[in-house]
Protein backbone atom coordinates (compact mmCIF):
# COMPACT_ATOMS: atom_id res chain seq x y z
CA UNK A 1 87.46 34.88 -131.20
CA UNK A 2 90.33 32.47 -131.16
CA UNK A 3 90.22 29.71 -132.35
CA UNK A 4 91.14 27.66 -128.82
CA UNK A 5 88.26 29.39 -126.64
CA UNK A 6 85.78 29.01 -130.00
CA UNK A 7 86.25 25.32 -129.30
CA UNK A 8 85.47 25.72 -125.35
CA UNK A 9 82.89 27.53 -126.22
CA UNK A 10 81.54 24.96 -128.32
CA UNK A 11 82.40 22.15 -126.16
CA UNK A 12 80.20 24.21 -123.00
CA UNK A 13 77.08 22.45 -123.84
CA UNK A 14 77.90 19.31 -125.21
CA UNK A 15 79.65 18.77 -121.40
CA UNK A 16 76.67 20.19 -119.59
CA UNK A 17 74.68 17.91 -121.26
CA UNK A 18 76.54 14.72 -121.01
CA UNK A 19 76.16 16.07 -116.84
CA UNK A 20 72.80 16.54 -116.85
CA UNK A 21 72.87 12.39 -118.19
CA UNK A 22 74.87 11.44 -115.64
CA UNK A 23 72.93 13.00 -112.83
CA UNK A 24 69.67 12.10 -113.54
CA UNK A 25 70.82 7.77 -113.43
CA UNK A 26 69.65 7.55 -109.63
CA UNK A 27 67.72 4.56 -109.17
CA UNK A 28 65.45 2.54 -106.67
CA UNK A 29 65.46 -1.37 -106.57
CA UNK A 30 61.62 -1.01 -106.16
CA UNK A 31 60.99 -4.89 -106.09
CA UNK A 32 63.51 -4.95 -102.92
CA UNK A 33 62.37 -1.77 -100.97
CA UNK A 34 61.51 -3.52 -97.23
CA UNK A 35 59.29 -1.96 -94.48
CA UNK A 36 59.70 -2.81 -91.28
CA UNK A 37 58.14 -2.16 -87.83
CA UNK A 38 60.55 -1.81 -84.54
CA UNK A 39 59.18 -1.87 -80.94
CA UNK A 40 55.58 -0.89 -81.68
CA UNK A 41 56.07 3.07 -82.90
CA UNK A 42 59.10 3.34 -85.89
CA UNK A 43 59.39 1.57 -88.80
CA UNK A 44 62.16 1.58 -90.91
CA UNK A 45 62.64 1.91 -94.25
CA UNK A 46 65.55 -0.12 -95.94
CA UNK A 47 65.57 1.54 -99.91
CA UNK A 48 68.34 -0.19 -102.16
CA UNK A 49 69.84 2.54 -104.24
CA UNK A 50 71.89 3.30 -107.22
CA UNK A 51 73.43 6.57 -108.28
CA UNK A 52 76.90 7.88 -109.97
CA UNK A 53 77.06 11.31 -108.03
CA UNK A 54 75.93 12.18 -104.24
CA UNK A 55 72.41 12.97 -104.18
CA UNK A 56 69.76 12.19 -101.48
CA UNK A 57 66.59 9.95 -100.78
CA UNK A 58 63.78 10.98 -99.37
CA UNK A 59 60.34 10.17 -97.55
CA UNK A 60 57.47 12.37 -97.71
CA UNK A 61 54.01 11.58 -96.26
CA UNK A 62 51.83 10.57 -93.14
CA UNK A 63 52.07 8.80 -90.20
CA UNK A 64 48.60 9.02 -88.01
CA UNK A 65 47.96 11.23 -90.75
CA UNK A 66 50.46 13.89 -89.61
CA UNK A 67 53.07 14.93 -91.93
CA UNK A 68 56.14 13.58 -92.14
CA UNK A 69 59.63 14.22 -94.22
CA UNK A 70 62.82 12.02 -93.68
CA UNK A 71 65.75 12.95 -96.19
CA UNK A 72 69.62 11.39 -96.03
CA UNK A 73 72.08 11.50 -97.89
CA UNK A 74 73.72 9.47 -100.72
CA UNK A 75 77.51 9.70 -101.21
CA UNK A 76 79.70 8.56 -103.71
CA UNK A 77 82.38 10.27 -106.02
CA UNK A 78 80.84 11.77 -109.23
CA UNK A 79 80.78 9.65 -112.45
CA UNK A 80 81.44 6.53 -110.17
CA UNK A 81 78.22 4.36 -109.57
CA UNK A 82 77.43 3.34 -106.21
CA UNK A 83 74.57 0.50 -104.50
CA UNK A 84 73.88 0.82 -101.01
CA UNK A 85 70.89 0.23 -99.08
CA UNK A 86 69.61 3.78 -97.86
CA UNK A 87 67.66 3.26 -94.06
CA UNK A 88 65.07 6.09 -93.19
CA UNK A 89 63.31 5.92 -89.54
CA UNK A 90 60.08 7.05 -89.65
CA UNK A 91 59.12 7.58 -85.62
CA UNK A 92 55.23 7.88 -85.13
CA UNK A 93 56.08 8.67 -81.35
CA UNK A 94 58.80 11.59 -82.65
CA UNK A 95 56.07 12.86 -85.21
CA UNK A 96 53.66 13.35 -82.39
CA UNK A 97 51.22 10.64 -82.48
CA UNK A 98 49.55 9.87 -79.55
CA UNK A 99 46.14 9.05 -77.65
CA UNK A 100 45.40 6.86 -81.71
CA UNK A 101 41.40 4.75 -81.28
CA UNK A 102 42.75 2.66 -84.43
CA UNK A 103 45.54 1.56 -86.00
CA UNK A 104 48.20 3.94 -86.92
CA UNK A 105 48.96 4.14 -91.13
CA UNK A 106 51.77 5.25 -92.13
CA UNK A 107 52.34 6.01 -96.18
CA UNK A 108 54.13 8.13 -98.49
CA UNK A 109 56.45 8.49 -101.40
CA UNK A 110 60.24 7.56 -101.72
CA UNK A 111 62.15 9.04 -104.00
CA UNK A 112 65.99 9.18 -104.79
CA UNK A 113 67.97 11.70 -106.54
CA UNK A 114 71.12 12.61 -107.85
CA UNK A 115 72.28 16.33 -107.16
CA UNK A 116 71.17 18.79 -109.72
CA UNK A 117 69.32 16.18 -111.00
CA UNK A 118 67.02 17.77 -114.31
CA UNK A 119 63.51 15.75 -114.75
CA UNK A 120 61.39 13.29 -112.49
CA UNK A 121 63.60 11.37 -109.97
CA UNK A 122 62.99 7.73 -109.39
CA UNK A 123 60.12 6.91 -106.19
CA UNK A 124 58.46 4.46 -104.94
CA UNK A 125 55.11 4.02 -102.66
CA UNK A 126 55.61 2.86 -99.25
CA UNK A 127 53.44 2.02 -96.79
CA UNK A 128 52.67 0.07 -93.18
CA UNK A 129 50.53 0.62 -90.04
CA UNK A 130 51.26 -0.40 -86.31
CA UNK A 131 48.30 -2.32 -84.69
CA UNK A 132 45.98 -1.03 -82.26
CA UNK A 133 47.22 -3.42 -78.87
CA UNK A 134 45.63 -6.63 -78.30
CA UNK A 135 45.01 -8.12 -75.29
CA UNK A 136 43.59 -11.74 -74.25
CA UNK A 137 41.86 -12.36 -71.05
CA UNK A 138 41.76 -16.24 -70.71
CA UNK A 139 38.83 -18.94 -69.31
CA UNK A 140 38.45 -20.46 -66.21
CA UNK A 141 40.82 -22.26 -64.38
CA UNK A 142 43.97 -19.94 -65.69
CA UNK A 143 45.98 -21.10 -62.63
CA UNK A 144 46.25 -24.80 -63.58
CA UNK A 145 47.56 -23.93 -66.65
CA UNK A 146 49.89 -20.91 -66.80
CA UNK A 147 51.24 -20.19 -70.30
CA UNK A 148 48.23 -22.69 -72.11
CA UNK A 149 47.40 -19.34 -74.09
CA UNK A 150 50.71 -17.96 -75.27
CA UNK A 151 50.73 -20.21 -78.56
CA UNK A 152 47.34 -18.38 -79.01
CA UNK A 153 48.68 -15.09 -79.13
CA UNK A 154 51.60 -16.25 -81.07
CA UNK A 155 49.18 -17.81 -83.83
CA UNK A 156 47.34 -14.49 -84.06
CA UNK A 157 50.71 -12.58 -84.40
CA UNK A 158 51.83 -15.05 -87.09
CA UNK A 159 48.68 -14.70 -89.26
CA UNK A 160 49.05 -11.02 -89.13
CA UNK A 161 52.42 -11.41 -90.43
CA UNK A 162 51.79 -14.76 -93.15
CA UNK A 163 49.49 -12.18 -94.46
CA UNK A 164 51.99 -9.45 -94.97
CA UNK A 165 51.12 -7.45 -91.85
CA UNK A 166 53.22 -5.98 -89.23
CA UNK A 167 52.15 -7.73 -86.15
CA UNK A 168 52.19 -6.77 -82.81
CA UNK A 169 55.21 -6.53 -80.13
CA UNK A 170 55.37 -10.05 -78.78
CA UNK A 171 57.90 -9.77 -75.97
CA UNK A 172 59.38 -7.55 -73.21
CA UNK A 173 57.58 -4.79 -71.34
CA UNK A 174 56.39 -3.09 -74.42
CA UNK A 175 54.62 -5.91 -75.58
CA UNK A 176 51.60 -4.75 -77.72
CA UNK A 177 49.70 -8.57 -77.56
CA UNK A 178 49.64 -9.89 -74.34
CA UNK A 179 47.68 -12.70 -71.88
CA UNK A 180 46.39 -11.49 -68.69
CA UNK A 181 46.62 -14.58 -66.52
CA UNK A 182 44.77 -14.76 -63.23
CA UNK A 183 44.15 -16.77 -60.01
CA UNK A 184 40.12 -17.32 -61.33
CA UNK A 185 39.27 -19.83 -58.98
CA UNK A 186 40.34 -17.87 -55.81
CA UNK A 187 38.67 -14.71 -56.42
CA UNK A 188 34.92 -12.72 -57.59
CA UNK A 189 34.99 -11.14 -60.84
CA UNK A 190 35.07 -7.82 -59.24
CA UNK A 191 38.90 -8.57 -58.08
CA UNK A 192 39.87 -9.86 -61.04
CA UNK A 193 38.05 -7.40 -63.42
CA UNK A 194 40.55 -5.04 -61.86
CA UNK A 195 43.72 -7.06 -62.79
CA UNK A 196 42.20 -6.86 -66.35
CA UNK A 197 41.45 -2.81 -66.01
CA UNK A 198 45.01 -2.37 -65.10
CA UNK A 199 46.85 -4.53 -67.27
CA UNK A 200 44.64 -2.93 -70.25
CA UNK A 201 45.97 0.56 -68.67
CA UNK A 202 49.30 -0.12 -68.55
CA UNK A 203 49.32 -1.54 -72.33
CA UNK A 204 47.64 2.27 -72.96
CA UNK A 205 49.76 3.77 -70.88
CA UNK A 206 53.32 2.24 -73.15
CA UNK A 207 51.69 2.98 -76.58
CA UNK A 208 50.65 5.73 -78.37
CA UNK A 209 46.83 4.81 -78.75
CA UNK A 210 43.90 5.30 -75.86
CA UNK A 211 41.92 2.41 -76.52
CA UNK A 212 43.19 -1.36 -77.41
CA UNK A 213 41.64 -4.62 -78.69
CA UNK A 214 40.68 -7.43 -76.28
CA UNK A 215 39.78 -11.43 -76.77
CA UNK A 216 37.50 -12.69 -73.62
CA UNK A 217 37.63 -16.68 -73.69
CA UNK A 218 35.13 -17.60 -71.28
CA UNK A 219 35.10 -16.00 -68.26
CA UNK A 220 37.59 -13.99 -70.02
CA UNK A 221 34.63 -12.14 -71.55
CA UNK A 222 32.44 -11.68 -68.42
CA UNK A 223 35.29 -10.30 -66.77
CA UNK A 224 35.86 -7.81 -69.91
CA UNK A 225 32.33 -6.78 -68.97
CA UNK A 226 32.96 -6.59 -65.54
CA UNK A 227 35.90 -4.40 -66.07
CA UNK A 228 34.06 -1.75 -68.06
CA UNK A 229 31.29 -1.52 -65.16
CA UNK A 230 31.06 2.22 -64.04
CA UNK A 231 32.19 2.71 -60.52
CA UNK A 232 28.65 3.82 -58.71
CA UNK A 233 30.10 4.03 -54.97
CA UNK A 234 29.64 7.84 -54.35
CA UNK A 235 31.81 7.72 -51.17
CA UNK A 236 34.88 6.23 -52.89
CA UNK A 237 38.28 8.78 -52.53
CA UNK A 238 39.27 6.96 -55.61
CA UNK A 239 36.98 5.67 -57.96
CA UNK A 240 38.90 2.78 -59.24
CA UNK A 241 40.15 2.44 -62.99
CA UNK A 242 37.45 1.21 -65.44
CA UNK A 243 37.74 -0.24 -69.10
CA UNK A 244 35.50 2.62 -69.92
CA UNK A 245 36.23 4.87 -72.97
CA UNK A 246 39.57 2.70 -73.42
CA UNK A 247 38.35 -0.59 -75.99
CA UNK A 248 37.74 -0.30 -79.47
CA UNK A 249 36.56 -3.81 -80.09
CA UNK A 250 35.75 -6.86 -77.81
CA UNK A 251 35.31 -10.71 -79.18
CA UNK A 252 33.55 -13.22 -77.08
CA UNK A 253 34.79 -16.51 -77.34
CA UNK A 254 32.00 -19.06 -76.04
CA UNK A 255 31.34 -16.46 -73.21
CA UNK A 256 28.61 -17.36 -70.62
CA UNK A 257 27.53 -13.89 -70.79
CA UNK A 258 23.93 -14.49 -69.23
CA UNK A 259 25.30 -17.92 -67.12
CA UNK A 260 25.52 -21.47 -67.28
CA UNK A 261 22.78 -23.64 -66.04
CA UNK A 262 25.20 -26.39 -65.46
CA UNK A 263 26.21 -23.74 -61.87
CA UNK A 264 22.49 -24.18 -60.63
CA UNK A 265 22.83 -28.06 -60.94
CA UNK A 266 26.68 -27.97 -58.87
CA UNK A 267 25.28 -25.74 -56.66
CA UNK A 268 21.97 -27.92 -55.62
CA UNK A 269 24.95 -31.02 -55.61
CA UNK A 270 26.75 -28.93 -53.14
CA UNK A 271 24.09 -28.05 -51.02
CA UNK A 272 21.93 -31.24 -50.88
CA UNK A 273 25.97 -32.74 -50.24
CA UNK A 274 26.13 -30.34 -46.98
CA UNK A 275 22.48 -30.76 -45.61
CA UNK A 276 22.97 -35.31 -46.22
CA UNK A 277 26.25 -35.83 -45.91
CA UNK A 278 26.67 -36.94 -49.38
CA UNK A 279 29.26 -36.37 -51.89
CA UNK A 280 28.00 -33.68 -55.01
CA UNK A 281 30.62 -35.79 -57.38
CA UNK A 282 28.32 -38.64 -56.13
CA UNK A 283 24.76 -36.73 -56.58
CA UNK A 284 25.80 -35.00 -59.99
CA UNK A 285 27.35 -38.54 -61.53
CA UNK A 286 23.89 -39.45 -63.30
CA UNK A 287 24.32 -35.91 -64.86
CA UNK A 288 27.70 -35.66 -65.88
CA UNK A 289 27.27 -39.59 -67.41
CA UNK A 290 24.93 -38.62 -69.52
CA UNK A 291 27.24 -36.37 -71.10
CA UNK A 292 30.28 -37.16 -73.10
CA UNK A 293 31.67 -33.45 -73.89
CA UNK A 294 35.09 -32.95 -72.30
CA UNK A 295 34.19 -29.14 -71.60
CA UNK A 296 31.04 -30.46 -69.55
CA UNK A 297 33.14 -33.08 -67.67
CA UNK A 298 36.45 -30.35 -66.82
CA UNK A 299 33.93 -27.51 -65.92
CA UNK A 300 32.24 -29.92 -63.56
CA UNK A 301 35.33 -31.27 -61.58
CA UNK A 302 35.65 -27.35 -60.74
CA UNK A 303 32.19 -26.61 -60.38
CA UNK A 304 31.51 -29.57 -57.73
CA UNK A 305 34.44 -28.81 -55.27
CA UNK A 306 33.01 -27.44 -52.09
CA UNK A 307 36.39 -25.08 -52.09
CA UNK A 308 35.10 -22.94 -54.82
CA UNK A 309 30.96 -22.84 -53.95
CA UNK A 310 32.01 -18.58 -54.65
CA UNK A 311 32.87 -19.28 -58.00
CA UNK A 312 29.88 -21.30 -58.76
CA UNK A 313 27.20 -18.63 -57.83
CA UNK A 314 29.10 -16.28 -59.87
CA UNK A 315 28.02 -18.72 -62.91
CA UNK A 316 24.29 -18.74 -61.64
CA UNK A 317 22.11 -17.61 -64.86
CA UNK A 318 20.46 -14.54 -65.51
CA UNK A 319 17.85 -16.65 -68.27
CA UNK A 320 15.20 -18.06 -66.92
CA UNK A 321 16.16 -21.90 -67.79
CA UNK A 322 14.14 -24.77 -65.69
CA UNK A 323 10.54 -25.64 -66.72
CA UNK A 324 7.99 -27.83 -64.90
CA UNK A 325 4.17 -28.42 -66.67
CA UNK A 326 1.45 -26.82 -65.72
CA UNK A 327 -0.70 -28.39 -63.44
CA UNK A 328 -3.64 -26.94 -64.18
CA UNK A 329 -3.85 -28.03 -67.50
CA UNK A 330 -0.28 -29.97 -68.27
CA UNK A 331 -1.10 -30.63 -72.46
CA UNK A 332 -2.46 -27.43 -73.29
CA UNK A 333 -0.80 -24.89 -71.35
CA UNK A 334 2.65 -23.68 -71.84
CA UNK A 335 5.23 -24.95 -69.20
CA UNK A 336 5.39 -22.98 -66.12
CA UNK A 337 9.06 -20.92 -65.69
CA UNK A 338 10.74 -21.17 -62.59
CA UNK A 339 13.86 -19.24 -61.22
CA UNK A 340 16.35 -19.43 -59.10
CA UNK A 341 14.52 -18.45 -55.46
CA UNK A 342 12.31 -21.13 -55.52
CA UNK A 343 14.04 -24.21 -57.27
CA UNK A 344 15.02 -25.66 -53.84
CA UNK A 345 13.95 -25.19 -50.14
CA UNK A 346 18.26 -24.13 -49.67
CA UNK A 347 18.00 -20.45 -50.93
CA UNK A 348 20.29 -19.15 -53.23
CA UNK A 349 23.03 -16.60 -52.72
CA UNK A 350 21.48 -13.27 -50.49
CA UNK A 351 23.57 -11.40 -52.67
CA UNK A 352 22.26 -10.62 -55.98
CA UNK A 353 24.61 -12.62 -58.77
CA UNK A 354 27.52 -10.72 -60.39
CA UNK A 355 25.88 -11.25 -63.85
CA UNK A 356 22.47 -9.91 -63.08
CA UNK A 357 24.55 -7.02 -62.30
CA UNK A 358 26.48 -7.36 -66.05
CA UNK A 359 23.20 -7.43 -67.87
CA UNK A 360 21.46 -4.51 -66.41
CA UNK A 361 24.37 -2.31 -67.30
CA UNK A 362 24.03 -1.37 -71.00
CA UNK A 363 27.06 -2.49 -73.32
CA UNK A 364 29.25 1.34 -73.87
CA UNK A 365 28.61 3.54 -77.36
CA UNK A 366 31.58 2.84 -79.60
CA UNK A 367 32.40 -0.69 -79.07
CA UNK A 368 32.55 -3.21 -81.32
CA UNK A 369 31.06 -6.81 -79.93
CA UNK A 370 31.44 -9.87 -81.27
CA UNK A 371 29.76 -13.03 -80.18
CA UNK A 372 31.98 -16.56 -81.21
CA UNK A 373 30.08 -19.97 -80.40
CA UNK A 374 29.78 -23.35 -81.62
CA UNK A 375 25.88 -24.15 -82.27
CA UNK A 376 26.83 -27.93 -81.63
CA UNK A 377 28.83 -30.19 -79.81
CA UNK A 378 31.60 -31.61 -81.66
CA UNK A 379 30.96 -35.22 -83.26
CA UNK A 380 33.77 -36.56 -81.74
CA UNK A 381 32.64 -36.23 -78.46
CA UNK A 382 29.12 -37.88 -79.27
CA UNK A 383 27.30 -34.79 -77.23
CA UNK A 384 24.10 -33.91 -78.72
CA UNK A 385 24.24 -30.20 -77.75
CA UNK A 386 24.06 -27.67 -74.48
CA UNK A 387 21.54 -27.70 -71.98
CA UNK A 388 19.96 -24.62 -71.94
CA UNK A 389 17.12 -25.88 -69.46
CA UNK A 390 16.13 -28.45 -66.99
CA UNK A 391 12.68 -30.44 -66.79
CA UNK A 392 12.34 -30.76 -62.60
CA UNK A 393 9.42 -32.27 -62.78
CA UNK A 394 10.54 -35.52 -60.44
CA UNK A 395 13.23 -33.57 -58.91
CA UNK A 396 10.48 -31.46 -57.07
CA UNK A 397 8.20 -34.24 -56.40
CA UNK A 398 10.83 -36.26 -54.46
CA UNK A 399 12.01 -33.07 -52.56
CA UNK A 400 14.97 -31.57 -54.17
CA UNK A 401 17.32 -34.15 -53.00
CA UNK A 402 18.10 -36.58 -55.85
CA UNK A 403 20.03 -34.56 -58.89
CA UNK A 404 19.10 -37.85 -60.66
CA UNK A 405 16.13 -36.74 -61.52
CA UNK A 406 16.87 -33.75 -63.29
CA UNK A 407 16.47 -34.49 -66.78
CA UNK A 408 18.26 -31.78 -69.21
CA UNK A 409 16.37 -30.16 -72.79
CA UNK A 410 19.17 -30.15 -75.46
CA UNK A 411 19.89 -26.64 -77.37
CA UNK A 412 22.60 -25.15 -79.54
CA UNK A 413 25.80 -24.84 -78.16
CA UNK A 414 29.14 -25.70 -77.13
CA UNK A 415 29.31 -27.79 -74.43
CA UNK A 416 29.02 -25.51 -71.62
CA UNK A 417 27.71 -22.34 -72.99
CA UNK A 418 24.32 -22.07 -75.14
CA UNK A 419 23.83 -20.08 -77.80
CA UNK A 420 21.37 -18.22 -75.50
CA UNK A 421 23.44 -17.52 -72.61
CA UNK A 422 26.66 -16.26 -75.56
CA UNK A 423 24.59 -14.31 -77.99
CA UNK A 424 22.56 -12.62 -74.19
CA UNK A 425 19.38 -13.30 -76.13
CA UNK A 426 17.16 -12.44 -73.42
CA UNK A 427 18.84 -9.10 -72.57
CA UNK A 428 17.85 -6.89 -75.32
CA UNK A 429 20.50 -4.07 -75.39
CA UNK A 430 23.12 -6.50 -74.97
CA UNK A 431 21.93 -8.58 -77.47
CA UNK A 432 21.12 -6.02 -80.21
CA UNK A 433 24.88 -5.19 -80.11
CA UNK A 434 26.31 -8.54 -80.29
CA UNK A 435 27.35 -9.41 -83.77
CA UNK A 436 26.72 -13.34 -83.98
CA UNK A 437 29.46 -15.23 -85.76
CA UNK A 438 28.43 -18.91 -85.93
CA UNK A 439 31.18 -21.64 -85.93
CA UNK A 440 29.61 -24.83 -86.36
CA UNK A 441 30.46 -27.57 -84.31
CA UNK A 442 33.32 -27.48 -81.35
CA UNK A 443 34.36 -27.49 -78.24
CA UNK A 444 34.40 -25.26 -75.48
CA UNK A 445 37.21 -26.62 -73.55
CA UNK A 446 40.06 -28.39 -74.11
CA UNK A 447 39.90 -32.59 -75.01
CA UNK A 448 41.86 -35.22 -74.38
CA UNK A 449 43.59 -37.01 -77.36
CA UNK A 450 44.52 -40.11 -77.81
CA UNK A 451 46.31 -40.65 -81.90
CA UNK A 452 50.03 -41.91 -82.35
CA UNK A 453 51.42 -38.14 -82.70
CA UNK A 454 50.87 -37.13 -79.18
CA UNK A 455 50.69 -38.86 -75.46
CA UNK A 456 47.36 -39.92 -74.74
CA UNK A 457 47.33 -37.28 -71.37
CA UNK A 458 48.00 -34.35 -74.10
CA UNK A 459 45.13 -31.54 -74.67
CA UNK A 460 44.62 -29.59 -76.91
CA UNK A 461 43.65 -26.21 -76.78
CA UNK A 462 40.29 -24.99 -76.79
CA UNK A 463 38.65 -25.21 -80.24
CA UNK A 464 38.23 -21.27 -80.59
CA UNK A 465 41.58 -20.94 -79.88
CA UNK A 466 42.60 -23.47 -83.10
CA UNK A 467 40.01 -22.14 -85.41
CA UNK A 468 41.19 -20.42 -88.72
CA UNK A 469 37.45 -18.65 -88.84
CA UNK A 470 38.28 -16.80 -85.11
CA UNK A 471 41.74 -15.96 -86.64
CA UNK A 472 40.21 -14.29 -89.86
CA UNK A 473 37.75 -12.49 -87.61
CA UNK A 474 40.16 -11.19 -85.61
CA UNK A 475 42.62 -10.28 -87.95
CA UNK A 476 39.67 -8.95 -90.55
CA UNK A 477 38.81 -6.54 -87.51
CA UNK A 478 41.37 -5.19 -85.81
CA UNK A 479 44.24 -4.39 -88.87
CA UNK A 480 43.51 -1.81 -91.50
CA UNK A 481 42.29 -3.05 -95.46
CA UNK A 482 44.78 -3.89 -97.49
């Protein structure tokens, strides 16, 4: 052999292996590797990268735990080292997700290599999820305060994120957290259920999952309840839309799932009012100055307005709730219990209440159901609790006519809504399903203010909707374990 191709020869694999060096230097910036979630259904993810010849990165894995392989390319000019930030979209819609019950996980491997490479190539563990949609069905009165819940949603969105979630789509027509707002005072719980039904359909309808989250405040939660109320008119063309088979979990915010005895009372006001000529604001003021709770006092300008007597029997409770001694033997017998028909010689509504109705229809297989409340009053309003029933004893005696004489029997809860009525203690499928998550003392409605950082006519919102427990429930529930 000459000498000249006996030194190529030995030079071959002295070259081949300074190549194989030089192709195997790809690198990941691991510690800078982001994650990111776009519009509700495609994350993105941003890889820094390092290599000397063209190569490629890569993605394999799951998304709704169908697989999933993204691969692009890395150029540069061999033997000359290049950074760039490498972006692979990972679609969930594109992979064929669709009709998801919980949140969507999405995880795999990244992994960056140099062409030819020889040995392991650098990777990296990704991973992120897209929320199951959330949506928040507000308390009474939503009219006289449109927007009051945004910041709520907002908080909950900024949690997710703070604790290094992906949070929900806040804004636009995709929006995957969202507040139903509604005319409550003009219209039954039937009519606005259906608002709720469709707004929860339409969410469905713009994702990729068939059933979503949803936060009742309040009525927010009876009307929840309401929604998800099988349609049982057999003559209907077109059974209307129902909640049914389309929620995952529901949380009750200080929900007067079983009534508020506080609608008896403004009904009698508004009735003796009619039949004396009397105003109810008039009749009820020995109640409502006994009590120093903001919720009582805002609940009860609605409640006594002649205009919305509909609403009012809505509220009418399904617990049996006023007691009057025994006669026979008043010390040794236990207190007689008297509903609604014969309280006063006005009979109630013909129609049987809407919530009578709610508890009678058994809460649906598969749900989750969890019951918020305060067990006290806050201090700061000097309340000593909620009435959960009403001692008529002189009320009767004088005829029905003077609400002065109603004296109330204190209980746990918020200010408007007992622990009874919330947790539907005396309706045993409900309540057997509930899961009770006590707060300690609050409010149930917003309070007036009065401190040198805000105007004295400022409020505040209502305490669930500031408490860090309600956000850690929430959060704890609906997103995936870290």
């Amino acid at each position: 052999m000459k000498a000249r191709n006996l030194r190529l020869a030995l030079l071959a694999p002295a070259v081949l292996a300074m190549s194989s060096l030089a192709l195997a230097d790809a690198t990941i910036d691991v510690g800078n590797v982001e994650v990111t979630l776009k519009k509700g259904q495609t994350f993105t993810v941003a890889v820094p990268t390092t290599m000397s010849n063209k190569g490629t990165v890569t993605f394999v894995g799951t998304i709704g735990g169908l697989p999933v392989n993204v691969t692009k390319k890395f150029k540069t000019k061999s033997g000359k080292e290049k950074t760039k930030t490498v972006k692979l979209t990972i679609d969930a819609k594109r992979a064929g997700v669709v009709d998801a019950t919980d949140a969507i996980i999405m995880a795999g491997t990244v992994t960056a290599a140099e062409e030819g490479q020889v040995g392991v190539a650098n990777q990296t563990f990704v991973s992120g999820y897209i929320p199951v949609p959330l949506l928040i069905v507000p308390g009474l009165a939503n009219e006289l305060s449109p927007g009051a819940y945004d910041p709520f949603a907002d908080a909950i969105n900024d949690n997710a994120v703070l604790a290094g979630g992906f949070g929900w789509v806040t804004k636009g027509k995709r929006a995957t957290i969202d507040v139903q707002y509604y005319q409550s005072l003009s219209f039954t719980f039937d009519v606005l259920a259906k608002g709720v039904v469709k707004r929860a359909d339409k969410m469905i309808k713009k994702s990729l999952f068939a059933r979503i989250d949803m936060i009742g405040h309040s009525t927010g939660g009876i009307l929840i309840r309401t929604g998800g109320v099988p349609n049982v008119d057999p003559d209907a063309k077109k059974p209307p839309s129902r909640l049914t088979g389309k929620v995952r979990n529901v949380f009750f915010l200080g929900v007067p799932n079983s009534g508020i005895p506080l609608a008896y009372l403004a009904g009698v006001a508004l009735d003796t009012a009619a039949a004396t000529g009397q105003d109810a604001i008039v009749l009820a003021g020995p109640l409502l100055a006994d009590s120093e709770s903001p919720s009582v006092q805002s609940l009860a300008s609605i409640l006594l307005n002649d205009e919305f007597r509909p609403v009012v029997d809505q509220f009418l409770p399904t617990f049996p709730f006023a007691t009057i001694p025994n006669p026979a033997d008043p010390l040794q017998l236990p207190p007689i219990t008297v509903d609604l028909p014969t309280l006063t010689s006005v009979p109630g509504p013909p129609q049987i209440p809407g919530l009578d109705i709610l508890a009678g229809t058994p809460p649906e297989d598969g749900v989750q159901y969890f019951g918020c409340y305060y067990s006290s009053v806050a201090t700061a309003t000097m309340g000593s609790g909620q009435t959960i029933g009403i001692d008529l004893t002189v009320f009767l005696a004088n005829g029905g006519l003077d609400l002065g004489d109603v004296v109330f029997t204190e209980g746990a809860g918020d200010g408007i809504t007992s622990e009874l009525s919330t947790l539907m203690e005396v309706h045993p499928a409900w309540n057997s399903q509930i899961i009770p998550i006590d707060l300690g003392p609050g409010l149930h409605s917003p309070e007036t203010v009065d401190n040198p950082d805000t105007p004295a006519d400022d409020t505040l919102l209502p305490g669930y909707l500031n408490d860090p427990t309600v956000f850690g429930l929430i959060l704890n529930s609906v997103l995936p374990l870290p």
